[in-house]
Protein backbone atom coordinates (compact mmCIF):
# COMPACT_ATOMS: atom_id res chain seq x y z
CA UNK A 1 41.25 -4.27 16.36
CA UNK A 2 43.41 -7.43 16.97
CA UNK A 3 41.48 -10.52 15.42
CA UNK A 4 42.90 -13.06 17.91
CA UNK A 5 41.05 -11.14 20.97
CA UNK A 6 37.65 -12.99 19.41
CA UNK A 7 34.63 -14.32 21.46
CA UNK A 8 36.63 -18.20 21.75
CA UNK A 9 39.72 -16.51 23.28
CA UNK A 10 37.39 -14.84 25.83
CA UNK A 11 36.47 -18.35 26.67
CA UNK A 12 39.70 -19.53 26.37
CA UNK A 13 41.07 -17.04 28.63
CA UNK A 14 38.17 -17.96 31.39
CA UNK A 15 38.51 -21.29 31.95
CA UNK A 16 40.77 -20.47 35.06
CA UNK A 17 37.32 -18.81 36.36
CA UNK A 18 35.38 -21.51 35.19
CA UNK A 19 37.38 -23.99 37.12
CA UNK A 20 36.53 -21.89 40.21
CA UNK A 21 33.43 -21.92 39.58
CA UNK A 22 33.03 -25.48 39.47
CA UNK A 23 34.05 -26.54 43.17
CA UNK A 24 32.43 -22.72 44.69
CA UNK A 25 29.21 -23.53 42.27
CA UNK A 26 29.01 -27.30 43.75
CA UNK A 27 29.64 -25.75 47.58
CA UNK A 28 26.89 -23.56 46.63
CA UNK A 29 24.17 -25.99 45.27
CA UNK A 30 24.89 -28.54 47.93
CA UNK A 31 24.69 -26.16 51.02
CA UNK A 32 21.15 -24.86 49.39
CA UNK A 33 19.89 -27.99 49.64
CA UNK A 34 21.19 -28.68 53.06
CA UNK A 35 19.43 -25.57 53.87
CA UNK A 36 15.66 -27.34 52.48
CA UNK A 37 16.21 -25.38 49.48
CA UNK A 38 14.50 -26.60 46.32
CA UNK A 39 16.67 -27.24 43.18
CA UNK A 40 14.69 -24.91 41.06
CA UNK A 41 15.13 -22.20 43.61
CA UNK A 42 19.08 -22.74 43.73
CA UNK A 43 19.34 -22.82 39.87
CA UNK A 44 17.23 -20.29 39.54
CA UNK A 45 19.59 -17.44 41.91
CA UNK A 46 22.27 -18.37 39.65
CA UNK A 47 20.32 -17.39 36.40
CA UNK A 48 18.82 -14.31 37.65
CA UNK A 49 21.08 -13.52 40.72
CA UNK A 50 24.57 -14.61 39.44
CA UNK A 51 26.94 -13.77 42.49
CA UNK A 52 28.35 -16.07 44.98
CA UNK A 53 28.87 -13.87 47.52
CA UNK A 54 24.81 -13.03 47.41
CA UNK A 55 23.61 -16.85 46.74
CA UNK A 56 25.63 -17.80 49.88
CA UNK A 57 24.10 -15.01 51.96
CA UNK A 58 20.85 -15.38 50.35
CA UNK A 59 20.97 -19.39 50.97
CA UNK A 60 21.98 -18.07 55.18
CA UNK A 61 19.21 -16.29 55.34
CA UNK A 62 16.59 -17.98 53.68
CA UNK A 63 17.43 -21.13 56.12
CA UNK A 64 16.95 -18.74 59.09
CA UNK A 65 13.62 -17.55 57.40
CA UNK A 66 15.03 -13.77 57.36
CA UNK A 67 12.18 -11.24 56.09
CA UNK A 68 12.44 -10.51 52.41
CA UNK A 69 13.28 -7.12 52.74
CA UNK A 70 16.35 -8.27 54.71
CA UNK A 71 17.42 -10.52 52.05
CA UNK A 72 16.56 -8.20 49.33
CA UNK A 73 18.86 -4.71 50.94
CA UNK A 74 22.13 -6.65 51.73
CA UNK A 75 22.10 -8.34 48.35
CA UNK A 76 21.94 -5.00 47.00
CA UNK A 77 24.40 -3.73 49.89
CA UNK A 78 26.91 -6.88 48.58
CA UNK A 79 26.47 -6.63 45.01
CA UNK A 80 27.07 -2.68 44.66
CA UNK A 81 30.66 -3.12 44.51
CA UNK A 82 29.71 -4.44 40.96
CA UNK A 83 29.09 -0.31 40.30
CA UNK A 84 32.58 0.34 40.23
CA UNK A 85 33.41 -2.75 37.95
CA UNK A 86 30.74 -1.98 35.52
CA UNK A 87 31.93 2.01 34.98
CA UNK A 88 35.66 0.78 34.82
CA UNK A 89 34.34 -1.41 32.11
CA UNK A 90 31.91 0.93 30.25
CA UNK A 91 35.32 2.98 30.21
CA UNK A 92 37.06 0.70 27.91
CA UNK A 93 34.04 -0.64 25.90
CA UNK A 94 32.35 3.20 25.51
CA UNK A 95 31.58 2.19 22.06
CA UNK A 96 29.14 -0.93 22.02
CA UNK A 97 25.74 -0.59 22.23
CA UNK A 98 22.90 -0.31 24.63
CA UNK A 99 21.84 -3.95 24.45
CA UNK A 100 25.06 -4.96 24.40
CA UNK A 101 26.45 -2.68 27.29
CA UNK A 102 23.44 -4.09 29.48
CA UNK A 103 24.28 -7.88 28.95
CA UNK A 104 27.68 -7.41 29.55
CA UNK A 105 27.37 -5.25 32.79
CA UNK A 106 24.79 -8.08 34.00
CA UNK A 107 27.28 -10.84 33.64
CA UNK A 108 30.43 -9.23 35.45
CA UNK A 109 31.55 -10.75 37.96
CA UNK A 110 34.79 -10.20 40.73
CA UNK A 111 36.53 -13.15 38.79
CA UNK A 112 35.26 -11.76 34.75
CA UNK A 113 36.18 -8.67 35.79
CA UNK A 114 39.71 -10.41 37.00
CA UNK A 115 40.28 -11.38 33.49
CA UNK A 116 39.56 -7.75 32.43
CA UNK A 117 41.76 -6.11 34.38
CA UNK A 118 44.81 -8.32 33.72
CA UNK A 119 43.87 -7.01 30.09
CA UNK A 120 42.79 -4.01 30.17
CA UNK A 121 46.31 -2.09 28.88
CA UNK A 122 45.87 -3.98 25.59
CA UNK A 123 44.06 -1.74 23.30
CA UNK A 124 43.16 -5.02 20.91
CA UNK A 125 40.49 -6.24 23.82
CA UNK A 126 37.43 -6.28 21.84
CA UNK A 127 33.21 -6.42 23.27
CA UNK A 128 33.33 -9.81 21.71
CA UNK A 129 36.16 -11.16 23.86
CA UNK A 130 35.04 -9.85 26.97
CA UNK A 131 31.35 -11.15 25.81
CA UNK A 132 33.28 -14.80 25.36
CA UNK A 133 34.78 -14.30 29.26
CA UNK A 134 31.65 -13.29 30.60
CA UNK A 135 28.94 -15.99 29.05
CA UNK A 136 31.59 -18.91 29.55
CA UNK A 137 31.88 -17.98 33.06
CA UNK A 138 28.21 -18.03 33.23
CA UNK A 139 27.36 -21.17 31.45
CA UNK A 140 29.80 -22.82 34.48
CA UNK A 141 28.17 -21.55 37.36
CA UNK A 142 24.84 -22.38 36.21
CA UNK A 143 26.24 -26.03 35.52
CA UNK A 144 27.92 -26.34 38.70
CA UNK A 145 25.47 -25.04 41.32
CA UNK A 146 23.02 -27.19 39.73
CA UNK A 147 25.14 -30.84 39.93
CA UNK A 148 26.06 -29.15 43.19
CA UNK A 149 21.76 -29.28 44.05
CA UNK A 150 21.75 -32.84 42.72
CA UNK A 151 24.19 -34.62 44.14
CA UNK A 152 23.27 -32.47 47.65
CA UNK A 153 20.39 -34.53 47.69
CA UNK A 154 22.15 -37.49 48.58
CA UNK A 155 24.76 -35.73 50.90
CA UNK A 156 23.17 -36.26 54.40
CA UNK A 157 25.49 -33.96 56.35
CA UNK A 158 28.07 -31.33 54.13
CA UNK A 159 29.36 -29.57 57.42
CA UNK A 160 31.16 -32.75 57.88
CA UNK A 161 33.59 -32.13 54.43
CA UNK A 162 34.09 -28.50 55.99
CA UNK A 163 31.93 -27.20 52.92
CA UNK A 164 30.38 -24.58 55.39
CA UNK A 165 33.97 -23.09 55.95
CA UNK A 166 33.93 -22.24 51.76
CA UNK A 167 32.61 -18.69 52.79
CA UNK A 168 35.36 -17.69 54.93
CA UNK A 169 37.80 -19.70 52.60
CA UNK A 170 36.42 -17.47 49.33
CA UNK A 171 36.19 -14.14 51.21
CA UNK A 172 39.89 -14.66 52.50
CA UNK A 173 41.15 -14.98 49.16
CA UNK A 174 38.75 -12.19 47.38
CA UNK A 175 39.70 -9.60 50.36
CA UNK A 176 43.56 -10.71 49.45
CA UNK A 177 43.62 -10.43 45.96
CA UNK A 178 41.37 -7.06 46.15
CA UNK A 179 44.28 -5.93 47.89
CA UNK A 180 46.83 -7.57 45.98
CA UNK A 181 45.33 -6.49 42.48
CA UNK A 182 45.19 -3.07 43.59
CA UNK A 183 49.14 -2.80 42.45
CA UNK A 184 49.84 -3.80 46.13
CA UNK A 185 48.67 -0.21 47.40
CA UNK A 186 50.79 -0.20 50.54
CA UNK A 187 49.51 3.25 51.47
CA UNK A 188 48.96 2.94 55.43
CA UNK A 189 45.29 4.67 54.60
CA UNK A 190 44.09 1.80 52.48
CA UNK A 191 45.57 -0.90 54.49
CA UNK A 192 44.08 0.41 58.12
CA UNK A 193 40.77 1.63 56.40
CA UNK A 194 40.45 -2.17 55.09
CA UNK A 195 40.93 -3.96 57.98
CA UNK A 196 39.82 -1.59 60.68
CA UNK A 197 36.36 -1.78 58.40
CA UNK A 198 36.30 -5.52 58.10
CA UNK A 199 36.76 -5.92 61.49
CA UNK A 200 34.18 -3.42 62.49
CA UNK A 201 31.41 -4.38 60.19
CA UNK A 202 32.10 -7.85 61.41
CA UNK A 203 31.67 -7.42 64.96
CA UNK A 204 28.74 -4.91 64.70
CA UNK A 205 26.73 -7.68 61.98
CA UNK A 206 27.75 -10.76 63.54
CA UNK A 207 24.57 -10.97 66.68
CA UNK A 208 22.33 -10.10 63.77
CA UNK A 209 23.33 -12.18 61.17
CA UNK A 210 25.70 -14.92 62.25
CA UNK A 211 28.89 -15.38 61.88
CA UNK A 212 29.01 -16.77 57.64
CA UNK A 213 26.64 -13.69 56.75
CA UNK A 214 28.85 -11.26 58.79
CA UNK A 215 31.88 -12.56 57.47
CA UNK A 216 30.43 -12.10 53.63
CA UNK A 217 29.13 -8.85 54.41
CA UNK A 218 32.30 -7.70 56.63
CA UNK A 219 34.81 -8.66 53.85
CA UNK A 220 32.82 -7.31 50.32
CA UNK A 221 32.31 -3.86 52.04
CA UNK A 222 35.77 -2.95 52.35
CA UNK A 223 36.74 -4.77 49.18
CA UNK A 224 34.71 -2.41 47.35
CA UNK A 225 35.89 0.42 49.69
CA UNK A 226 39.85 -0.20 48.82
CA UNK A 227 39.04 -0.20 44.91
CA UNK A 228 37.30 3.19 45.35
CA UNK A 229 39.97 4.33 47.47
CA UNK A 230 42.60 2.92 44.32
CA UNK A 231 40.80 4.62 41.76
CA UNK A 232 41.40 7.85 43.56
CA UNK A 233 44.71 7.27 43.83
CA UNK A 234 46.72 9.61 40.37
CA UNK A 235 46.96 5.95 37.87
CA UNK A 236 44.92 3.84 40.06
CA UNK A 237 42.39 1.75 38.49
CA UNK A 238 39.08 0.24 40.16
C-alpha cells in the first residue's frame, strides 16, 4: 500500500469539507437556538446524529413540537441514502475489521464520501486515510455547530442574514452535484425520474411539513434514488 495515503493526508485531503462544515455547522447551531433549542441538545445531534440534512429537519420539527415518532421515521427516511455509501465503501475497504468497519460507516457522510469517490480508482487508498477524512470532518462539525449555539445566543433574529434560506441553498447544491458526480448521467430516465420525484415529494410533503422540511426531504429522496439508478447502470458507481 502507498505510504503517503496515511491518516494526516486523509485530513489533509478534508479540509475542503471541513471548511463547509464550518459556515453549514454555524447555520446549524444558530437556527437551533433560534428554535429554543438548548446548546447541549444541538451539540449533542451532532455527536450522536452527525448529518445536516437530519439536524436541520430534526431542529424544524422539534420547533413545531412534531411527535417523536415523526422525527424519529424521516431521519431514518433521510439518512438511508447513507446505505448505498456505506456498501460502496465496505467494497473497497472489505478487508478491515469489524470495529473498524463500524466506526467508519458511522462517520460517512455525502461530503467524506465526496472525498472517497474522487479516490476511489487509486488502489493505494488505505482504512487509515479514509479514517483521517472521516474523524477530521467530524471533529469540524462538532466545533462549528457548537460556536454556531453560542454565538446564536446573542443573535436576536437569524432570518434577517437569510440563514433560514441555508436549507434550500445546501439541498440545491447536494441535488446538483449528486447529479453531476454521477459521471453527468444524461440518460433521459435518471434526469426525469429526479426531478419529476423532487417535485412530487415536494408538493405532496409540503402541507404536512412546511416548506424547509419538504424541501430536505423532496431533494435527499431522489438524490439517493439517481445513485441507485447509477450503480445499475454497466460501470456506474453509487
Amino acid at each position: 500500500m502507498d505510504e503517503t495515503y496515511t491518516f494526516k493526508r486523509g485530513v489533509l485531503d478534508a479540509a475542503p469539507t471541513m471548511l463547509g462544515y464550518l459556515s453549514i455547522g454555524l447555520t446549524v447551531g444558530i437556527l437551533g437556538v433560534s428554535a429554543h433549542l438548548p446548546i447541549w441538545f444541538i451539540v449533542g445531534m451532532s455527536i450522536f446524529v452527525y448529518a445536516g440534512s437530519a439536524q436541520f429537519l430534526m431542529t424544524s420539527l422539534a420547533a413545531s413540537m412534531a411527535p417523536v415518532s415523526a422525527i424519529t421515521s424521516l431521519v431514518f427516511l433521510v439518512n438511508a441514502r447513507h446505505l448505498l455509501m456505506s456498501l460502496s465503501v465496505a467494497q473497497k475497504f472489505s478487508h478491515q475489521s469489524l470495529p473498524s468497519a463500524i466506526g467508519m460507516g458511522s462517520l460517512l457522510t455525502d461530503e467524506s464520501y465526496g472525498v472517497f469517490a474522487s479516490n476511489h480508482t487509486n488502489t493505494n487508498i488505505t482504512v487509515s486515510w479514509q479514517h483521517g477524512v472521516n474523524v477530521s470532518s467530524y471533529l469540524a462539525w462538532i466545533i462549528a455547530t457548537f460556536v454556531g449555539a453560542f454565538f446564536g445566543q446573542f443573535i436576536p433574529n437569524p432570518q434577517q442574514f437569510g440563514l433560514d434560506f441555508a436549507l434550500v441553498a445546501m439541498f440545491a447544491a447536494l441535488w446538483y452535484f449528486q447529479i453531476d458526480t454521477a459521471k453527468v448521467i444524461t440518460t433521459r430516465r435518471l434526469i426525469i425520474t429526479t426531478v419529476g420525484s423532487t417535485v412530487l415529494i415536494y408538493l405532496i410533503m409540503a402541507p404536512f411539513f412546511g416548506s424547509a422540511s419538504a424541501v430536505l426531504i423532496a431533494t435527499v429522496i431522489p438524490a439517493g434514488l439517481s445513485a441507485y439508478l447509477n450503480a445499475k447502470r454497466p460501470g456506474g458507481f453509487v
